[in-house]
Protein backbone atom coordinates (compact mmCIF):
# COMPACT_ATOMS: atom_id res chain seq x y z
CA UNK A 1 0.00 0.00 0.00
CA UNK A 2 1.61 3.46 -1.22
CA UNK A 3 1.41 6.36 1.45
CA UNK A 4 -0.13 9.37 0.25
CA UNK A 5 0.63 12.55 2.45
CA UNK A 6 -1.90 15.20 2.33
CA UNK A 7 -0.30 18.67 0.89
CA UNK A 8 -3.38 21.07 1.78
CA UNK A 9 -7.07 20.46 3.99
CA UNK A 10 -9.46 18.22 2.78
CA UNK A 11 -12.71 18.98 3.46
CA UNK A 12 -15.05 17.48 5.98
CA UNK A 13 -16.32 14.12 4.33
CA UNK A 14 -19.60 14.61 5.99
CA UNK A 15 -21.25 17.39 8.15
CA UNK A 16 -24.34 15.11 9.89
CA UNK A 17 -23.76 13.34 12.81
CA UNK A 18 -23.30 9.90 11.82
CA UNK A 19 -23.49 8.66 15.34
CA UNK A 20 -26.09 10.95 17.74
CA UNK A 21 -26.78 10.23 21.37
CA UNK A 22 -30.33 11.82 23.18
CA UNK A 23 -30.67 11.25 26.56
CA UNK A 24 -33.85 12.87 27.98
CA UNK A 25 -35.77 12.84 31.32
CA UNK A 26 -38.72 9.71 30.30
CA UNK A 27 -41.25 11.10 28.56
CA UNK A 28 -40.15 14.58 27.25
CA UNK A 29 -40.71 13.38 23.53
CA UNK A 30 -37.81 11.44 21.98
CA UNK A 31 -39.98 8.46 20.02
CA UNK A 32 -42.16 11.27 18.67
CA UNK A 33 -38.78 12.81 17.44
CA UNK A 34 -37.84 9.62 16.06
CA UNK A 35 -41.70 8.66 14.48
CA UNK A 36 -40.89 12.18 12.46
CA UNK A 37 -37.92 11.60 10.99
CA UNK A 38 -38.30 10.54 7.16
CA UNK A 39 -36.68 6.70 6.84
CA UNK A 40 -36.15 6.26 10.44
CA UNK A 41 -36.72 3.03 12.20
CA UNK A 42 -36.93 2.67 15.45
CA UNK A 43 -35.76 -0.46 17.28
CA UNK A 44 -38.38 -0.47 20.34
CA UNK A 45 -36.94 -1.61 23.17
CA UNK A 46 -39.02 -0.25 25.64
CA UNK A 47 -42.90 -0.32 24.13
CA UNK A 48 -42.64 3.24 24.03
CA UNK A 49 -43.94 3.88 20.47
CA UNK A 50 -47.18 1.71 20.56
CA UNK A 51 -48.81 5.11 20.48
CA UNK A 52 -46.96 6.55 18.04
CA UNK A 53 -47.63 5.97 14.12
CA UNK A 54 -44.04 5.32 12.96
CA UNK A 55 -41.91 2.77 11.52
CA UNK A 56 -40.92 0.98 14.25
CA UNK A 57 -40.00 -2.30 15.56
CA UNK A 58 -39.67 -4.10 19.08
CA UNK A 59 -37.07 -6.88 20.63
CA UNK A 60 -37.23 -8.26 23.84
CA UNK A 61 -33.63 -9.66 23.51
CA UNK A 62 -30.54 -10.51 21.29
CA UNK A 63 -31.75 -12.84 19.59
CA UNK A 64 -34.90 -11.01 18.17
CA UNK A 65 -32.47 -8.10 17.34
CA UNK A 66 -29.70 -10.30 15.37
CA UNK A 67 -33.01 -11.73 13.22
CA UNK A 68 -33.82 -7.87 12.75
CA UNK A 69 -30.58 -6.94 11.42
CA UNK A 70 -30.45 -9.83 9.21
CA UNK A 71 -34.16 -8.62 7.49
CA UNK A 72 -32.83 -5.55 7.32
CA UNK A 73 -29.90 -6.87 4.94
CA UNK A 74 -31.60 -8.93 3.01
CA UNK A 75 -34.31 -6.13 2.65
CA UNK A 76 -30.76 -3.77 0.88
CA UNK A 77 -30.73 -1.84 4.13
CA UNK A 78 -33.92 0.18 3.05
CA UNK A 79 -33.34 2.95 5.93
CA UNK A 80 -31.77 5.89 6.92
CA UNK A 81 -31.80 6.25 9.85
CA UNK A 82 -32.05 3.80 13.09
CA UNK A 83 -32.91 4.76 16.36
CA UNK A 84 -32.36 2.67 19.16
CA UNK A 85 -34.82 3.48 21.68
CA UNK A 86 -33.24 2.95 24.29
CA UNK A 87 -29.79 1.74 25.14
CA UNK A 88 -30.69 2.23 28.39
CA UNK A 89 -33.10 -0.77 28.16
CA UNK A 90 -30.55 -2.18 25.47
CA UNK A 91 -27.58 -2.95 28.56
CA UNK A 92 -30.44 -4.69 30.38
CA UNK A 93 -30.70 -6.64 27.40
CA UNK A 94 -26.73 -7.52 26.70
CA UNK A 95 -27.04 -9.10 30.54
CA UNK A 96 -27.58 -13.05 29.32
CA UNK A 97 -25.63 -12.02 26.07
CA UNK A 98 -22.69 -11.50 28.57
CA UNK A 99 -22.98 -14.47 30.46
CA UNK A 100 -23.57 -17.05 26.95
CA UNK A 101 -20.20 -15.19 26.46
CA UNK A 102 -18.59 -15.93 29.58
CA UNK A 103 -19.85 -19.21 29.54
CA UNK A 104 -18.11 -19.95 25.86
CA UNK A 105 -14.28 -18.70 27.85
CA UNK A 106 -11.98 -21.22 29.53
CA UNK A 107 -12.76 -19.54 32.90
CA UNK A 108 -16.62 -19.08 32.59
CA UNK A 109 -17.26 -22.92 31.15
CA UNK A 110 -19.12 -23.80 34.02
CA UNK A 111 -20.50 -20.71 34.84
CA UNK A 112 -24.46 -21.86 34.11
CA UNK A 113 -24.04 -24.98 35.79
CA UNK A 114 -22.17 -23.19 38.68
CA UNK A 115 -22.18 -19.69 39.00
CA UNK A 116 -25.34 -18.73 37.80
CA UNK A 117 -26.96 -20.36 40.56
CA UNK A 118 -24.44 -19.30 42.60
CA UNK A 119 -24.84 -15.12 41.62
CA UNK A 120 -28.14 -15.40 39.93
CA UNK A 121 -26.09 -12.85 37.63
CA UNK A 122 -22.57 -11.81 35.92
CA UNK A 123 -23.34 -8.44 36.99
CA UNK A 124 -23.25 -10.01 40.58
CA UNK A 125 -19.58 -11.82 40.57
CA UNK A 126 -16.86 -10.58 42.97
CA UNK A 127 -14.83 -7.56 41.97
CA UNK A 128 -16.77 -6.53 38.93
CA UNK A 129 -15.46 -9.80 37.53
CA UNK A 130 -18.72 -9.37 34.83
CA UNK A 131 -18.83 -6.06 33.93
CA UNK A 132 -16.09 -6.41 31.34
CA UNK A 133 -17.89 -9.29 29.91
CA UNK A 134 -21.16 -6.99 30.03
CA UNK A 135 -19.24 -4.24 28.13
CA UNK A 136 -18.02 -6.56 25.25
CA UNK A 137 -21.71 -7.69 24.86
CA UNK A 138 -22.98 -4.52 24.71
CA UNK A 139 -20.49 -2.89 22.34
CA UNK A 140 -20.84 -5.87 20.11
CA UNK A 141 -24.83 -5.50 19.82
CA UNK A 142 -24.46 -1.51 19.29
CA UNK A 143 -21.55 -2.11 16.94
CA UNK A 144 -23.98 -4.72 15.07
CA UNK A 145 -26.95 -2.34 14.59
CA UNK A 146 -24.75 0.78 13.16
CA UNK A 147 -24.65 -1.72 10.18
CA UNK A 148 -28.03 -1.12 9.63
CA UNK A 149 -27.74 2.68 8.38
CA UNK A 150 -25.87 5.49 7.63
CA UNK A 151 -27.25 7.31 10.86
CA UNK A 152 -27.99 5.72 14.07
CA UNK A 153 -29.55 7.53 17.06
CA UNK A 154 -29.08 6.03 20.41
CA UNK A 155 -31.99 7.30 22.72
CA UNK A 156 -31.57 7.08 26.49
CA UNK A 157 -32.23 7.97 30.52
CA UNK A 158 -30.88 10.60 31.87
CA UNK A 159 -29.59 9.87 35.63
CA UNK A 160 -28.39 12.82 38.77
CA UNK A 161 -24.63 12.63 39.08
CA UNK A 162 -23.33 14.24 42.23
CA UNK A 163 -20.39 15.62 41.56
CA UNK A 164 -18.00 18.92 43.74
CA UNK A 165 -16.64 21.64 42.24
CA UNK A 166 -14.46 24.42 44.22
CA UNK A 167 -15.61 22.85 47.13
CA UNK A 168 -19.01 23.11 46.47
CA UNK A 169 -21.66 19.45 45.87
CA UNK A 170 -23.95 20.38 42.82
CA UNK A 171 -25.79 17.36 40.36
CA UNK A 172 -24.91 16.95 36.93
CA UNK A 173 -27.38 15.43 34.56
CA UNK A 174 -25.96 12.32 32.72
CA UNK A 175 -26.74 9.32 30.24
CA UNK A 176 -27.59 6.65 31.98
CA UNK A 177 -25.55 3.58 31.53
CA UNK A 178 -23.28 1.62 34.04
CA UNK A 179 -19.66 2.17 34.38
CA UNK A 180 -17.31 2.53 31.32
CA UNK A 181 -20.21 1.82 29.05
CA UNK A 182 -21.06 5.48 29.20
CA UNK A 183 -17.48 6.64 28.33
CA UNK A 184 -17.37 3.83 24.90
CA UNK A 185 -20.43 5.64 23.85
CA UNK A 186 -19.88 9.12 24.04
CA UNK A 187 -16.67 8.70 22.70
CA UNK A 188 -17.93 6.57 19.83
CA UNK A 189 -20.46 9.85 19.36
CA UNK A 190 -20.51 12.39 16.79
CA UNK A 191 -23.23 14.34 19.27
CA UNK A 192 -24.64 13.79 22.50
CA UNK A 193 -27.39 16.19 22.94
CA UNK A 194 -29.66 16.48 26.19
CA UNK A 195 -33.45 16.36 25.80
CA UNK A 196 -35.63 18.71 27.59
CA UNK A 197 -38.74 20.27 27.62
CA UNK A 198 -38.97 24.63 28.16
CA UNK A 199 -43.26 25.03 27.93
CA UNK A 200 -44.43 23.95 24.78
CA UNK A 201 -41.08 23.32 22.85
CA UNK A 202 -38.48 20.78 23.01
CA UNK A 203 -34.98 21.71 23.16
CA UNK A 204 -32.30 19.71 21.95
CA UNK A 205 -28.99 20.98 23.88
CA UNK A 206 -25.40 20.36 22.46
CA UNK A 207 -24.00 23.15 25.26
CA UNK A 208 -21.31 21.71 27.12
CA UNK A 209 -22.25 22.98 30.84
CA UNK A 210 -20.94 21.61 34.37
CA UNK A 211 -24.68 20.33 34.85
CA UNK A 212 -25.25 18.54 31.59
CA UNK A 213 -22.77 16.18 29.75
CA UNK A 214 -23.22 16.85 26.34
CA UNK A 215 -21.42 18.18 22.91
CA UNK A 216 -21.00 17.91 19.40
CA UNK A 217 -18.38 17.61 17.18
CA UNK A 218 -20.08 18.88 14.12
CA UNK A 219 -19.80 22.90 13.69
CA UNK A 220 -23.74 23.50 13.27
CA UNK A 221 -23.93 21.80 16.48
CA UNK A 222 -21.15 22.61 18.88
CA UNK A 223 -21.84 24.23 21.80
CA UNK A 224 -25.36 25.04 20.04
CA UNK A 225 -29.14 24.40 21.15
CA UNK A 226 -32.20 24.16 18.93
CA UNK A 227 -36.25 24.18 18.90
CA UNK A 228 -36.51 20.50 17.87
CA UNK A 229 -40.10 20.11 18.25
CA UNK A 230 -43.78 22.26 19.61
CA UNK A 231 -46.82 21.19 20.82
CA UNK A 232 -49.76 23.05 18.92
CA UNK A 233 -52.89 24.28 20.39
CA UNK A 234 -54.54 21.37 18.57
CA UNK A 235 -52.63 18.55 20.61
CA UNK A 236 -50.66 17.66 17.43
CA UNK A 237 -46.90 17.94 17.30
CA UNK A 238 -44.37 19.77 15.13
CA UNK A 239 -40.74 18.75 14.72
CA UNK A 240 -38.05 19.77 12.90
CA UNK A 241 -34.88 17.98 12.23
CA UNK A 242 -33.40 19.99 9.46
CA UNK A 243 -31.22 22.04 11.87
CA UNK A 244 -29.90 18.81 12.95
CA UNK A 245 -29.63 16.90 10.03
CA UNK A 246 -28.33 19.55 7.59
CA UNK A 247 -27.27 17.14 4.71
């Protein structure tokens, strides 16, 4: 393979986020976000769209989501979007996907005969022994689904962080996932934007504060926030995702 060095900028090879995280409070609005957005599917993971017209489609566990994926490819990959709603619910998920992979190592070979009824759970082994095995589950499943469209959303909970600063306690809003699962995704992330409701309007924050973990690599986004959606006097709901998808 020849090597060859750039001599002057390239331009950006694409200006959408590719990869975009939403973590909201629960119902603030994100599957109506998602029902709106032209060629988006949404992989229910949480019956939270059964009163939502939308493309949309639930799993109750790995299995059901591999047999999704493999529709999808032998369907040519007809979205554009995907949004996985939630990964919050998805980790819950990736907990017996972690232990059939523990199970298949040299040290976890007896680990349903033994230490399942031992710990009733990975999660429960001495030491955080399953975490790691948790974490390779869920990356795999997440890494599995971006296969399934240019753009993938990943929706999820928001949970209170305590946190000091000078000296002084204040809470920090945060995605809600265990551990060093929250770290592989936002660093995975084009955007991470924070979901949350001021009257009748949804705001969708990319403002990096102290209280809120969010940001954006893309330039429309960075350090921006934007009227994603409004409630009209009629009940009905107006969204916009142009200033977020500008391409």
């Amino acid at each position: 393979m020849e090597i060859v060095l750039p001599t002057k900028k390239q331009k950006p090879e694409t200006t959408s986020p590719e990869n975009l995280v939403i973590f909201s409070k629960p119902k603030v609005g994100k599957t109506t976000l998602f029902a709106d957005l032209p060629d988006c599917l949404i992989l229910d993971l949480e019956s939270g769209s059964k009163y939502v017209e939308a493309l949309k489609i639930g799993a109750a566990n790995v299995d059901e989501i591999k047999a999704i994926g493999k529709a999808i490819k032998d369907a040519g990959y007809p979205y554009k979007y995907v949004a996985v709603d939630t990964i919050t619910a998805l980790e819950e998920i990736c907990v017996p996907f972690a232990e059939e992979l523990y199970s298949q190592s040299p040290m976890g070979k007896s680990w349903f005969s033994e230490g399942k009824v031992k710990y009733g759970s990975i999660l429960n082994m001495p030491n955080g022994a399953g975490y790691p095995w948790l974490r390779e589950a869920f990356s795999t499943i997440i890494a599995y689904i971006k296969k399934w469209a240019p753009r993938v959303i990943l929706a999820g909970h928001v949970k209170d962080v305590l946190l000091e600063k000078n000296g002084a306690e204040f809470t920090s809003m945060d995605l809600d996932l265990t551990g060093k699962l929250k770290r592989i995704i936002m660093q995975h992330s084009d955007a991470i934007g924070y979901l949350y409701r001021r009257g009748d309007t949804n705001i969708l924050s990319f403002k990096t504060k102290d209280d809120v973990s969010c940001g954006a690599r893309p330039i429309h986004l960075k350090n921006k926030e934007f009227e994603i959606s409004k409630i009209n006097e009629d009940g009905s709901v107006t969204v916009d995702w142009s200033q977020i998808f500008i391409d």
